[in-house]
Protein backbone atom coordinates (compact mmCIF):
# COMPACT_ATOMS: atom_id res chain seq x y z
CA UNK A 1 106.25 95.07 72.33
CA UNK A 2 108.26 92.54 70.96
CA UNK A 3 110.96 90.14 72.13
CA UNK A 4 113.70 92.40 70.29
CA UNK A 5 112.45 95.51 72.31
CA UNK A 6 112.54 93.45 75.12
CA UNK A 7 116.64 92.14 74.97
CA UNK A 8 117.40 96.04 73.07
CA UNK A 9 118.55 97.75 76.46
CA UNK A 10 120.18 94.19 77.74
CA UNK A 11 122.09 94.26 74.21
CA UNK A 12 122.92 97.71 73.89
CA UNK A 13 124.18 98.02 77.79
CA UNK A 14 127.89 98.34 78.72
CA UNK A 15 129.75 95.05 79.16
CA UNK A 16 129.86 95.18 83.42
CA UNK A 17 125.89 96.06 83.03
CA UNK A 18 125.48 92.61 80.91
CA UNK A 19 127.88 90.79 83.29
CA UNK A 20 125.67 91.93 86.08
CA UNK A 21 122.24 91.42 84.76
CA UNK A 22 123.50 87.76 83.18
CA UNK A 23 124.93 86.63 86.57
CA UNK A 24 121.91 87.61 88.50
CA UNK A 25 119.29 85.86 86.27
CA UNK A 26 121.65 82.53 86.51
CA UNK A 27 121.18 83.27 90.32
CA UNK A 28 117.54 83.96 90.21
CA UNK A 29 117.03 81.01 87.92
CA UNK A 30 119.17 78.51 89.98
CA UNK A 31 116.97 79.74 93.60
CA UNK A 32 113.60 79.36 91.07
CA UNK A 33 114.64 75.58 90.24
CA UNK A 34 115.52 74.79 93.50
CA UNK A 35 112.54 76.61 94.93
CA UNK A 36 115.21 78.89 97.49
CA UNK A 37 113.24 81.23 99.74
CA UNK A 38 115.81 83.27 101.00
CA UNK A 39 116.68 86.97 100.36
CA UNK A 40 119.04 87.61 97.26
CA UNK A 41 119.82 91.36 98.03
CA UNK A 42 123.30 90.18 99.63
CA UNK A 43 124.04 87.93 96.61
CA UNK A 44 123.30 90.45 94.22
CA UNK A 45 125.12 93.50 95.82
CA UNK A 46 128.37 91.04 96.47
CA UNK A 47 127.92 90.19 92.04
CA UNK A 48 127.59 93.98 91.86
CA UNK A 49 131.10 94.72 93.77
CA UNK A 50 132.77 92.07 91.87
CA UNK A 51 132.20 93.55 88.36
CA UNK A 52 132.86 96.96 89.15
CA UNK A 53 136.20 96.30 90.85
């Protein structure tokens, strides 16, 4: 598989699908760097309601 495989589905996706997934890696990437331990389920369901109002 390559890397274009790989980004296809992110590409191809509805814009509120690509807002989601893009906001939630920034998240994920931002608790990675400062090594955050906590749950994201509430952060990610509250980016979730956001785009789809």
């Amino acid at each position: 598989m390559n890397i274009d495989e790989v980004h296809e589905p992110i590409i191809t996706a509805l814009p509120e699908v690509r807002e989601i997934i893009e906001r939630v890696w920034k998240l994920e990437k931002n608790r990675l760097e400062k090594r955050v331990n906590s749950h994201i389920n509430d952060d990610i369901v509250r980016i979730i309601k956001e785009v789809v109002r």
